[in-house]
C-alpha atoms as a PDB file:
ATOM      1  CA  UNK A   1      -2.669 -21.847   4.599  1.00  0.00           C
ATOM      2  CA  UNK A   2      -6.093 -23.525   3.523  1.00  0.00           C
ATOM      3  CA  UNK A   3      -7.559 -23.590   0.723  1.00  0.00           C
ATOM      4  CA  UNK A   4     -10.018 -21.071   1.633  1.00  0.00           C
ATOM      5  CA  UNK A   5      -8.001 -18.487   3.446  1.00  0.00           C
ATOM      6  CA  UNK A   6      -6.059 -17.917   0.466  1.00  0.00           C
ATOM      7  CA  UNK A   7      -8.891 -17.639  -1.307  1.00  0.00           C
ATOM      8  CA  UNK A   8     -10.553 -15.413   0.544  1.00  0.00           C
ATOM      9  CA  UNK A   9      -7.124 -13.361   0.728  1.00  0.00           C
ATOM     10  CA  UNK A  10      -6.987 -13.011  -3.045  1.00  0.00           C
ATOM     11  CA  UNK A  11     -10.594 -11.743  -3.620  1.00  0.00           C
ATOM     12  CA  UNK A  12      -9.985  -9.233  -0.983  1.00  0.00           C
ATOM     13  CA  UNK A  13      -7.186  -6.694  -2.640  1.00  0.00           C
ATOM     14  CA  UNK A  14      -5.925  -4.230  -3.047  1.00  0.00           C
ATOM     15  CA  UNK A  15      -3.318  -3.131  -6.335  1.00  0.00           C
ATOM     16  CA  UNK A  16      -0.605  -0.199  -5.536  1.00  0.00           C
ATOM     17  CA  UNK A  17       0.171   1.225  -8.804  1.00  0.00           C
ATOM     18  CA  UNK A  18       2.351   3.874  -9.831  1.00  0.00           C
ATOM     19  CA  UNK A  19       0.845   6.921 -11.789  1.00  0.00           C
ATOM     20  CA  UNK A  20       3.062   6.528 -14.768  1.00  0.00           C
ATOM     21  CA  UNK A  21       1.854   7.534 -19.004  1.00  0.00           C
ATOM     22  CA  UNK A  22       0.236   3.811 -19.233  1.00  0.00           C
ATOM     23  CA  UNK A  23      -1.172   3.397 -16.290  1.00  0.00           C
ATOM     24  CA  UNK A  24      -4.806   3.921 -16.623  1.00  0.00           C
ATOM     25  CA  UNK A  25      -4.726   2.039 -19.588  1.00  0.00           C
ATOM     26  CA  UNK A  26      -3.801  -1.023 -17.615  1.00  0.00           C
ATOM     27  CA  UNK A  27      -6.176  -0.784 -15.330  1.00  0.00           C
ATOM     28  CA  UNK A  28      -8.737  -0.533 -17.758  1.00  0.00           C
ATOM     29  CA  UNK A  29      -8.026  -3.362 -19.806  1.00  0.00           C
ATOM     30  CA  UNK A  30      -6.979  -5.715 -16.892  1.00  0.00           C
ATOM     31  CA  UNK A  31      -8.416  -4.893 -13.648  1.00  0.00           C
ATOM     32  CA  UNK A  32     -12.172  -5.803 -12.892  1.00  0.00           C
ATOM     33  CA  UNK A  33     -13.858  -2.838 -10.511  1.00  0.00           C
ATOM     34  CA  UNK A  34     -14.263  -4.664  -7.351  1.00  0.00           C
ATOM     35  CA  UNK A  35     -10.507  -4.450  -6.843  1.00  0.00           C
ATOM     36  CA  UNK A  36      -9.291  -1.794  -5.019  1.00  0.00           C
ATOM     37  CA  UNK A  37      -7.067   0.470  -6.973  1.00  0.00           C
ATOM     38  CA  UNK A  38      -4.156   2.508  -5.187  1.00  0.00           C
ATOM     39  CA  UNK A  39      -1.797   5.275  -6.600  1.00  0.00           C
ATOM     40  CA  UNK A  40       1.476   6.198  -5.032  1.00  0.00           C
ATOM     41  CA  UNK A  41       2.732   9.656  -5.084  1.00  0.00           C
ATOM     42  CA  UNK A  42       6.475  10.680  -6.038  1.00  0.00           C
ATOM     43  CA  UNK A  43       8.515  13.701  -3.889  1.00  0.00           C
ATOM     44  CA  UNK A  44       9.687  14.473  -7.462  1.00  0.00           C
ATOM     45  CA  UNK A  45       7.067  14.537  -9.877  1.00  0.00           C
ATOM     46  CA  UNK A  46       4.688  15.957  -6.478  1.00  0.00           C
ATOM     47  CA  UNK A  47       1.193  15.133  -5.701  1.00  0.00           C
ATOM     48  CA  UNK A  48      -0.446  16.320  -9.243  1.00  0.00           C
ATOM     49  CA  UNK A  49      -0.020  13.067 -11.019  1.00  0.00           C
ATOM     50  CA  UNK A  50      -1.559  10.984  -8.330  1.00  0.00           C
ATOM     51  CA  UNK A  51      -4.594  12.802  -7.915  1.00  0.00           C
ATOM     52  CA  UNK A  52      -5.119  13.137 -11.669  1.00  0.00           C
ATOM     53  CA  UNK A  53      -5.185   9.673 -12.039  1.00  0.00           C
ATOM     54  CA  UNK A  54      -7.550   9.392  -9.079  1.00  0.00           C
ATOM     55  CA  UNK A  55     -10.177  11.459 -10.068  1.00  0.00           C
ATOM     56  CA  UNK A  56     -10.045   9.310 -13.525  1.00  0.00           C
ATOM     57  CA  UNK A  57     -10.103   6.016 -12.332  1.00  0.00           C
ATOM     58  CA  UNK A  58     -12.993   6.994  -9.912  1.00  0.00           C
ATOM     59  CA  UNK A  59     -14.955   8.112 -13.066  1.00  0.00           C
ATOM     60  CA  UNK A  60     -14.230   4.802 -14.667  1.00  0.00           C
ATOM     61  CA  UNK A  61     -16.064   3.090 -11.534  1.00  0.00           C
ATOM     62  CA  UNK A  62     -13.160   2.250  -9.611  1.00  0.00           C
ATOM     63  CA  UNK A  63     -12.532   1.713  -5.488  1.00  0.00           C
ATOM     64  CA  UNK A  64      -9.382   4.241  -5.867  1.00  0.00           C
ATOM     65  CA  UNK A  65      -6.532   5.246  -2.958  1.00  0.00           C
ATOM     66  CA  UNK A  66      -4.882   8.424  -3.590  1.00  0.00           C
ATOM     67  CA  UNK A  67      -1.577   8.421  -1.863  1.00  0.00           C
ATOM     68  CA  UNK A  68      -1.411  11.726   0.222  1.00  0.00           C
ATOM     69  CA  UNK A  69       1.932  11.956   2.144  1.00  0.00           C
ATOM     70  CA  UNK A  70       2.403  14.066   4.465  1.00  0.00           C
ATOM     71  CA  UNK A  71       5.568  16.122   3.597  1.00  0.00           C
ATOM     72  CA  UNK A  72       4.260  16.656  -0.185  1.00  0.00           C
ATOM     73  CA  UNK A  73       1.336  18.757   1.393  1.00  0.00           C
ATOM     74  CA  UNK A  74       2.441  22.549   1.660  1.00  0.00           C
ATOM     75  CA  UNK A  75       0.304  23.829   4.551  1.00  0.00           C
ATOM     76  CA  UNK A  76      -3.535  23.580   5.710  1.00  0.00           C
ATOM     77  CA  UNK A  77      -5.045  24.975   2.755  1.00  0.00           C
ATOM     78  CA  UNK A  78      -3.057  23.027   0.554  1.00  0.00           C
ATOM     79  CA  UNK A  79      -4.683  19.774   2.453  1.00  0.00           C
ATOM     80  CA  UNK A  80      -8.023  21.339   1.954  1.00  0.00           C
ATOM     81  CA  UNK A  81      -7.584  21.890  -1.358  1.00  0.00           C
ATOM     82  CA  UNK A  82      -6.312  18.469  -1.999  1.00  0.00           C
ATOM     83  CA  UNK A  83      -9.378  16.832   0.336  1.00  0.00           C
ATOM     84  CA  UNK A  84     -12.195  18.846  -0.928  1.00  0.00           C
ATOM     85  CA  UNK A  85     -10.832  17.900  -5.102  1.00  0.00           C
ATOM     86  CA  UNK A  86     -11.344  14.225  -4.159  1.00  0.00           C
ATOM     87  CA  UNK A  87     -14.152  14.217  -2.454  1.00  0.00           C
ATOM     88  CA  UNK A  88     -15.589  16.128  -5.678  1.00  0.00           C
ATOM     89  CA  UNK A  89     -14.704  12.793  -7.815  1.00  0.00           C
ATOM     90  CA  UNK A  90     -16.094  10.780  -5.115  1.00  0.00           C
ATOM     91  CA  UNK A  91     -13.037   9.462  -3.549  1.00  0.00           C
ATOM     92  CA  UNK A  92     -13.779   8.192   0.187  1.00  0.00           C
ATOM     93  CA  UNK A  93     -10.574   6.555   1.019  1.00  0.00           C
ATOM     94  CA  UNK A  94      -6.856   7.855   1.052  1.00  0.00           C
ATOM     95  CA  UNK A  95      -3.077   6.510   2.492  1.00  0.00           C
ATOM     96  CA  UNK A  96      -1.409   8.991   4.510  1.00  0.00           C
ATOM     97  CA  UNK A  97       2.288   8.251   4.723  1.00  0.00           C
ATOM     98  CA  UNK A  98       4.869  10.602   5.864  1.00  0.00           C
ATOM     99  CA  UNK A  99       6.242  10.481   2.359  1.00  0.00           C
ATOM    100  CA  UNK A 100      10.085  11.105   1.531  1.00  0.00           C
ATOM    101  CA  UNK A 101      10.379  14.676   0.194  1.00  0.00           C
ATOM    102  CA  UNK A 102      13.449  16.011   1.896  1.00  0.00           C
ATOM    103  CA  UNK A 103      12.965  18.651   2.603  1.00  0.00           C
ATOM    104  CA  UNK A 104       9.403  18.887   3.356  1.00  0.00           C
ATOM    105  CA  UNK A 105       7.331  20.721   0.687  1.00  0.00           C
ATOM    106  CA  UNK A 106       5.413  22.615   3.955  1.00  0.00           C
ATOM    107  CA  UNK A 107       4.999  22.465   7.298  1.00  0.00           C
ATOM    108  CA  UNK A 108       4.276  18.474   7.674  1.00  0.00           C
ATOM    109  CA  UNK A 109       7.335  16.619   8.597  1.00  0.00           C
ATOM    110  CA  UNK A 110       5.090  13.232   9.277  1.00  0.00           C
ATOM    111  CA  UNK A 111       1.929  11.772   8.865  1.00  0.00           C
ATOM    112  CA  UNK A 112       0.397  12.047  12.303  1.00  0.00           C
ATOM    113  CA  UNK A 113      -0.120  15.869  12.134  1.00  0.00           C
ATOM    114  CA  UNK A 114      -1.748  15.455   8.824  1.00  0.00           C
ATOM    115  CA  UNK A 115      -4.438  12.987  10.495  1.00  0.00           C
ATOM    116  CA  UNK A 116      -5.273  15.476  13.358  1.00  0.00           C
ATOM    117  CA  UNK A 117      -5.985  18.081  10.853  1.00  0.00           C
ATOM    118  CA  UNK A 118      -8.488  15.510   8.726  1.00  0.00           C
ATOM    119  CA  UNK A 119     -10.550  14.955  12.239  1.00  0.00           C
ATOM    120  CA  UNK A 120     -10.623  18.376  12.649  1.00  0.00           C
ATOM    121  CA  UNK A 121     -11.711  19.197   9.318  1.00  0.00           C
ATOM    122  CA  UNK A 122     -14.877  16.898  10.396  1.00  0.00           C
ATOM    123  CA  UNK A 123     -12.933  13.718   8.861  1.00  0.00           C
ATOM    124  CA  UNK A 124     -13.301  14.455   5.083  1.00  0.00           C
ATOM    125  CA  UNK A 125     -13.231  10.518   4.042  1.00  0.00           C
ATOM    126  CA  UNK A 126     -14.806   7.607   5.258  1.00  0.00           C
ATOM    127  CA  UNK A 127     -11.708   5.761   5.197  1.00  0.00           C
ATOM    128  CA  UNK A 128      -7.975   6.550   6.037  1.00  0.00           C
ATOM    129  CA  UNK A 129      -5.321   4.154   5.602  1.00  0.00           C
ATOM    130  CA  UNK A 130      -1.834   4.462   7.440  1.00  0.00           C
ATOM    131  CA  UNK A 131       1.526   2.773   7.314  1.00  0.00           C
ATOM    132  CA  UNK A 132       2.828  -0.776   9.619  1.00  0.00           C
ATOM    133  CA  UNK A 133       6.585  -1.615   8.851  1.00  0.00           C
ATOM    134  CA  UNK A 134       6.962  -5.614   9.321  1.00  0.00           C
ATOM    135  CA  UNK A 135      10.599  -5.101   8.266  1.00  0.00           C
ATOM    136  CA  UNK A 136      13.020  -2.448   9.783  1.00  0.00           C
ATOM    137  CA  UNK A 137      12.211   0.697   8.323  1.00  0.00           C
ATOM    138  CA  UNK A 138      15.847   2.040   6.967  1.00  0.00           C
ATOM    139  CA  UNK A 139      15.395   5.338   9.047  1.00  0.00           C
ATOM    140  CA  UNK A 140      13.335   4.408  12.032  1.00  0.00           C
ATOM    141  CA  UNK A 141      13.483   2.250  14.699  1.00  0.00           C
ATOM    142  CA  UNK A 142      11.171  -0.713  15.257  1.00  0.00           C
ATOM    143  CA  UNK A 143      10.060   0.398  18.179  1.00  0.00           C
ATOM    144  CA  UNK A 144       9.347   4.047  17.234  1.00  0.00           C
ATOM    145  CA  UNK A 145       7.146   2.506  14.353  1.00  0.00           C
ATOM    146  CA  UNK A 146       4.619   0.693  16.386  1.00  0.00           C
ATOM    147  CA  UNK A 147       4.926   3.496  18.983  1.00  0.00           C
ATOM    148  CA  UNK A 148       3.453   5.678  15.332  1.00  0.00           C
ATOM    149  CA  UNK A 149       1.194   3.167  14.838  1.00  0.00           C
ATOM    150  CA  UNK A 150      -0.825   3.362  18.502  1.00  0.00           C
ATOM    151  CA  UNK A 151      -0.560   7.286  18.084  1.00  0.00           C
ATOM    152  CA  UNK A 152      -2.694   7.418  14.547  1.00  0.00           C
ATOM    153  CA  UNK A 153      -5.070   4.548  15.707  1.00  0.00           C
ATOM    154  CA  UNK A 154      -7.642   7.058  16.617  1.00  0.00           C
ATOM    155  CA  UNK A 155      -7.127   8.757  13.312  1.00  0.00           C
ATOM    156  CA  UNK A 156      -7.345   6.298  10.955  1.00  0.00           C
ATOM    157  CA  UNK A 157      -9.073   3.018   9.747  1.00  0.00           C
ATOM    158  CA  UNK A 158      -6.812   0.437   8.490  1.00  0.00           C
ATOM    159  CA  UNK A 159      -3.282  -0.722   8.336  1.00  0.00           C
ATOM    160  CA  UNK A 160      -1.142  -1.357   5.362  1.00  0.00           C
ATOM    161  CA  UNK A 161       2.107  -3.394   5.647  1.00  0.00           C
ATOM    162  CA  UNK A 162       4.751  -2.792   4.003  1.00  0.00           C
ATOM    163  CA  UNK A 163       6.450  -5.388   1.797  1.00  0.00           C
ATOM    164  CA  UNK A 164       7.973  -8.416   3.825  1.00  0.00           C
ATOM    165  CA  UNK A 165       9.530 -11.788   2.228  1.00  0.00           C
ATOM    166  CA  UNK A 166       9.778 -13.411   5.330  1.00  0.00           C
ATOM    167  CA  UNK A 167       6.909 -15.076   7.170  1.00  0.00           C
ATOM    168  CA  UNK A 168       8.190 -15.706  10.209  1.00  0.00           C
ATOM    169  CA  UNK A 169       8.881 -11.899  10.657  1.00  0.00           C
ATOM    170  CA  UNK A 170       5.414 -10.818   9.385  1.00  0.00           C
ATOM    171  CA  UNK A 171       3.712 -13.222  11.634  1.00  0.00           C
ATOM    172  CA  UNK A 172       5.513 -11.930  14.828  1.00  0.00           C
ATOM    173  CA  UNK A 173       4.768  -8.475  14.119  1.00  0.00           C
ATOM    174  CA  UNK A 174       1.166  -8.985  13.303  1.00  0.00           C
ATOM    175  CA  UNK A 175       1.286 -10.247  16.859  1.00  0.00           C
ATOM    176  CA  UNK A 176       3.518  -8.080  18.307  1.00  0.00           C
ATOM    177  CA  UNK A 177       1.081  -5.107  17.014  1.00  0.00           C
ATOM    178  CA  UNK A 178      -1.882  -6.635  18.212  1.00  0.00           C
ATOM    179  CA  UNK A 179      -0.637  -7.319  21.764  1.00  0.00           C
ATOM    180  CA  UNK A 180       0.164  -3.668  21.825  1.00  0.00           C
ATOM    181  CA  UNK A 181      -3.626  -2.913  20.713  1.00  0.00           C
ATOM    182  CA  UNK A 182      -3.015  -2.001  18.044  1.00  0.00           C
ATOM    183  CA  UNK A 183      -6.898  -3.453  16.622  1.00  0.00           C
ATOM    184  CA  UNK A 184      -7.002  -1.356  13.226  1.00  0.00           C
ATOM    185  CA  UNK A 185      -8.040  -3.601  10.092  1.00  0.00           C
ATOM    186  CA  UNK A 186      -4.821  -4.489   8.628  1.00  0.00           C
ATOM    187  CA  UNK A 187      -3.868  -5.277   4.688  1.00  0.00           C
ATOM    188  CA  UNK A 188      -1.094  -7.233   4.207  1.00  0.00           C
ATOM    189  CA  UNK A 189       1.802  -5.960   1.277  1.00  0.00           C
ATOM    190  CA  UNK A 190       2.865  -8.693  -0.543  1.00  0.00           C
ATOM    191  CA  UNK A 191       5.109  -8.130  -3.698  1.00  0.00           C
ATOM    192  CA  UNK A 192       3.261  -9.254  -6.726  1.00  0.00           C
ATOM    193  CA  UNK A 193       4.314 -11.451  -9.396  1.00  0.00           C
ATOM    194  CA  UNK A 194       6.932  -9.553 -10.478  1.00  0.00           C
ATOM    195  CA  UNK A 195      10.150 -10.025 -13.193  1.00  0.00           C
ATOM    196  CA  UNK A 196      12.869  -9.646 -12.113  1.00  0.00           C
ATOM    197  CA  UNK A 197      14.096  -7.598 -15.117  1.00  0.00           C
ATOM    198  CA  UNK A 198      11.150  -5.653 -14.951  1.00  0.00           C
ATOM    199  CA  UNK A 199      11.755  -4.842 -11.377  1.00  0.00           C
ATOM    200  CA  UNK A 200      14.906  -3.200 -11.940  1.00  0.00           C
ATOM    201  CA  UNK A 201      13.976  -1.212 -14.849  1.00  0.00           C
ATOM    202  CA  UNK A 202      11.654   0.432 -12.680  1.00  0.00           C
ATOM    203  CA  UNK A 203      13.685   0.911  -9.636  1.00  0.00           C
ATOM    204  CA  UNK A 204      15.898   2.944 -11.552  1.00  0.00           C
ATOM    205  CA  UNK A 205      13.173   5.406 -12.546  1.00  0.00           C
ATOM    206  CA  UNK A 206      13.997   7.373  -9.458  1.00  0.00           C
ATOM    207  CA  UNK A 207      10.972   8.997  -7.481  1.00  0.00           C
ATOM    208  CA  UNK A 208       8.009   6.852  -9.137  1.00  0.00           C
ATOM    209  CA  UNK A 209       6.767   5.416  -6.599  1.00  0.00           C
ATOM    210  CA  UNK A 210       7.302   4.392  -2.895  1.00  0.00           C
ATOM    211  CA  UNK A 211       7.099   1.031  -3.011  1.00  0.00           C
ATOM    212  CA  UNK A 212      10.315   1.390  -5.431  1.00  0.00           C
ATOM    213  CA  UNK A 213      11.938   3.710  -3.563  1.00  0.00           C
ATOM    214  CA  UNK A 214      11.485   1.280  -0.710  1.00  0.00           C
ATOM    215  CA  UNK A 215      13.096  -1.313  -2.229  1.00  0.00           C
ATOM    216  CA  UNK A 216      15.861   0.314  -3.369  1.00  0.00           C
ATOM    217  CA  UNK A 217      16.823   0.944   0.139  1.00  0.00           C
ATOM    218  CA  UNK A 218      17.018  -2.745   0.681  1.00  0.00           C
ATOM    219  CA  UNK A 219      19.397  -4.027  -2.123  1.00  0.00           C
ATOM    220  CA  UNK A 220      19.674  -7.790  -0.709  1.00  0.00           C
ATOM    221  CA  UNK A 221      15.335  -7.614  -1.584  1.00  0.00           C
ATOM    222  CA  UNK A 222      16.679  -7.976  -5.145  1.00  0.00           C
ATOM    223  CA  UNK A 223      18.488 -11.290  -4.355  1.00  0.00           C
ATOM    224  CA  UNK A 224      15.146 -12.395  -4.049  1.00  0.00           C
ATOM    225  CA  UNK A 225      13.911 -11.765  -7.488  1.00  0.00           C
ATOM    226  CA  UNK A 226      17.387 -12.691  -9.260  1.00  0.00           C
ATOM    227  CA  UNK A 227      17.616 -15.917  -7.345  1.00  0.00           C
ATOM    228  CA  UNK A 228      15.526 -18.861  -9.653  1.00  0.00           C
ATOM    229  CA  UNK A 229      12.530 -19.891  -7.282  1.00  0.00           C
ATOM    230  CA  UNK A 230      13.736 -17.072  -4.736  1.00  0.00           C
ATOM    231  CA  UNK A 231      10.636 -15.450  -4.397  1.00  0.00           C
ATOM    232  CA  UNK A 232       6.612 -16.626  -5.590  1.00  0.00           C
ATOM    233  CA  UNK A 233       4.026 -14.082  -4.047  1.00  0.00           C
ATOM    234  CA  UNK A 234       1.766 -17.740  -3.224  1.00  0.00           C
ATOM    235  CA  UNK A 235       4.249 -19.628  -1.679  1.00  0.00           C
ATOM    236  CA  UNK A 236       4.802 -16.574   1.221  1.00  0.00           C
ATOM    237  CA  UNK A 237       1.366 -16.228   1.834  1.00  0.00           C
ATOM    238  CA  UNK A 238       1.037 -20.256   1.884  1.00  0.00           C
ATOM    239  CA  UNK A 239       4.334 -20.186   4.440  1.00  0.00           C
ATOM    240  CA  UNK A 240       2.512 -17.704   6.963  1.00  0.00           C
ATOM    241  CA  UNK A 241      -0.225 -19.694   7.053  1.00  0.00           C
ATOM    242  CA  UNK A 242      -2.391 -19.533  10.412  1.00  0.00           C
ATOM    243  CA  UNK A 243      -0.760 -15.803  10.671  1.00  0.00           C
ATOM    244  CA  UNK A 244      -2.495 -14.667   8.460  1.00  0.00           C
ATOM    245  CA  UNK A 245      -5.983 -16.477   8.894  1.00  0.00           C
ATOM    246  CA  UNK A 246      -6.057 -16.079  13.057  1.00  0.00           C
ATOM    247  CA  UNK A 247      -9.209 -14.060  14.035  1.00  0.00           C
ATOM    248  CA  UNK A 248      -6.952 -12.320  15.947  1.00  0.00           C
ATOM    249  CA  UNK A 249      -5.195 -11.354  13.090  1.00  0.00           C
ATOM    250  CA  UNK A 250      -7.685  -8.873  11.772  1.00  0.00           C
ATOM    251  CA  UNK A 251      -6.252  -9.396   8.189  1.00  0.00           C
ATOM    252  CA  UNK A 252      -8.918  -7.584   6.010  1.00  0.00           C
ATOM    253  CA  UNK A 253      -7.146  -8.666   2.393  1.00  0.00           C
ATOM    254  CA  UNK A 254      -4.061  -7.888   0.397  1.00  0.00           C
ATOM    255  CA  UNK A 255      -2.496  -5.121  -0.663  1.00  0.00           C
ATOM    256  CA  UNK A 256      -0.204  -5.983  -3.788  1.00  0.00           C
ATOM    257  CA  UNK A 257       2.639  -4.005  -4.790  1.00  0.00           C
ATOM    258  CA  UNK A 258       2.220  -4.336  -8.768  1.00  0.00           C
ATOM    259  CA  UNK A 259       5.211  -2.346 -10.024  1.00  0.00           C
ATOM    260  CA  UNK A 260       2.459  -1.523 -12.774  1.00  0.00           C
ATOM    261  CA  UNK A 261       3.217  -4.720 -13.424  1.00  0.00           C
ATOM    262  CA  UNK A 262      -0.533  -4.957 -13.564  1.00  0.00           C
ATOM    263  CA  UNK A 263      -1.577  -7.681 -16.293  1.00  0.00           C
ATOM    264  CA  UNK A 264       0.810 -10.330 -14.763  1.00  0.00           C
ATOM    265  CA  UNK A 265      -0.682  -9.295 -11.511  1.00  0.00           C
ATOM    266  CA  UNK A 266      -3.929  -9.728 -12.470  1.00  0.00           C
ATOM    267  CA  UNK A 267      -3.278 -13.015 -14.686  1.00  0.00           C
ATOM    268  CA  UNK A 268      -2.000 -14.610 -11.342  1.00  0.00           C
ATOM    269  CA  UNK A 269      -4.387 -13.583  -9.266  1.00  0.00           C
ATOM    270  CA  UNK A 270      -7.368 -15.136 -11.463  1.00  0.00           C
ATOM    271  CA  UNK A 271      -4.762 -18.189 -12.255  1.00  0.00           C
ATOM    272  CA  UNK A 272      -3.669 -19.120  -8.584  1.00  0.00           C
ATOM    273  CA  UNK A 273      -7.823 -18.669  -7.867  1.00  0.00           C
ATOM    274  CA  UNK A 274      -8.431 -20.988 -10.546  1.00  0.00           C
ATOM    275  CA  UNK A 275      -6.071 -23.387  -8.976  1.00  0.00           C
ATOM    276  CA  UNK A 276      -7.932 -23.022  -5.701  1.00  0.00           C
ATOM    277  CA  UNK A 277     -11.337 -23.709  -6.887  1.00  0.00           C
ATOM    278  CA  UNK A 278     -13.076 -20.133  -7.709  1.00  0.00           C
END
């Protein structure tokens, strides 16, 4: 990838964090305000957390994502409730996932019915993020994702990958999604800087976060890590290259999966844009 594209990549992003005691903390001391800030929500711990920490972050003067799935929402009013507290902090951009509360807290079993309701609610936010699955999802078929995908497109305003290690893979699905027309923005997940030791002490705090949770259903994901020089966040987004870069890509920035790993993140980000000539 050129110089520039990566660039350009790295001062457009996005940091998932998980809505743990330190958390805001971090984010104060580390992350400037033009970076978007984005809080996952846990099926155990429930949606309180994550919209707590929302409503804080967007009175420090932050770009924040609450994390709304769909099967931690209890029924309609619930949803209102839930939109009409966020838009009273100022918060004009949430992910809908399906979520993985089983069973269901309510009546939503997936993310799609959730998105009908917002439109008919008069489309509460100005921005509504959804889920893309580069790599098999563990439960649903490939096909069945991008099938998801074309059904929310008229619901929602941007993509956001989940993680993927290869580039080869996340360059045929960015095209694979596109010739389907599938033309929503997308952000790309890339797994931040992250140690391994670090990593596994957190995937073994059961129901933090999704982007945990995810990984935990891939176990060879942590070869990765453990492997010396398995895995560098800048050398996957220098592999995929054009992919990434194409017009045709619609790639609107990154969206890193910090593990609250959120200093390192942030040290590397500034570091590797150092590197390229900020």
């Amino acid at each position: 990838m050129a110089a520039a594209g990566l660039r350009a990549l790295l001062k457009s992003v996005r940091y998932e964090v998980l809505p743990a005691r330190a958390t805001e903390d971090k984010i104060l001391a580390h992350v400037p305000r033009d970076v978007v800030v984005t809080v996952t929500a846990s099926p155990v711990k429930g949606l309180e957390p994550t919209l707590d920490l929302a409503g804080r972050l967007a009175t420090h003067g932050y770009r924040v994502v609450p994390h709304v799935p769909a099967r931690l929402l209890r029924d309609d009013l619930h949803l209102k409730e839930v939109a009409g507290r966020l838009r009273e902090v100022g918060v004009d951009d949430v992910f809908v996932p399906a979520g993985d509360a089983d069973p269901p807290a309510g009546s939503y079993g997936g993310a799609l019915p959730v998105l009908r309701r917002l439109t008919e609610l008069g489309g509460p936010f100005t921005r509504v993020g959804v889920t893309g699955y580069p790599e098999s999802h563990p439960l649903i078929h490939d096909d069945v994702t991008v099938q998801a995908m074309w059904d929310k497109r008229e619901h929602a305003t941007y993509l956001v990958s989940n993680l993927c290690f290869d580039p080869r893979v996340l360059g045929e699905w960015i095209g694979r999604i596109r010739h389907r027309g599938i033309a929503l923005p997308l952000h790309v997940g890339v797994a931040g800087p992250v140690q391994r030791a670090k990593l596994l002490a957190m995937a073994t705090k059961i129901g933090v976060g999704e982007s945990t949770r995810f990984l935990t259903r891939h176990p060879s994901w942590f070869l990765r890590f453990a492997t010396p020089g398995g895995y560098a966040p800048e050398r996957l987004l220098t592999r995929a290259g054009g992919a990434l870069t194409a017009p045709s890509a619609r790639v609107a920035g990154l969206h890193l999966f910090t593990f609250n790993q959120i200093a390192e993140t942030e040290r590397w980000r500034r570091a590797l844009l150092d590197r390229l000539g900020d």
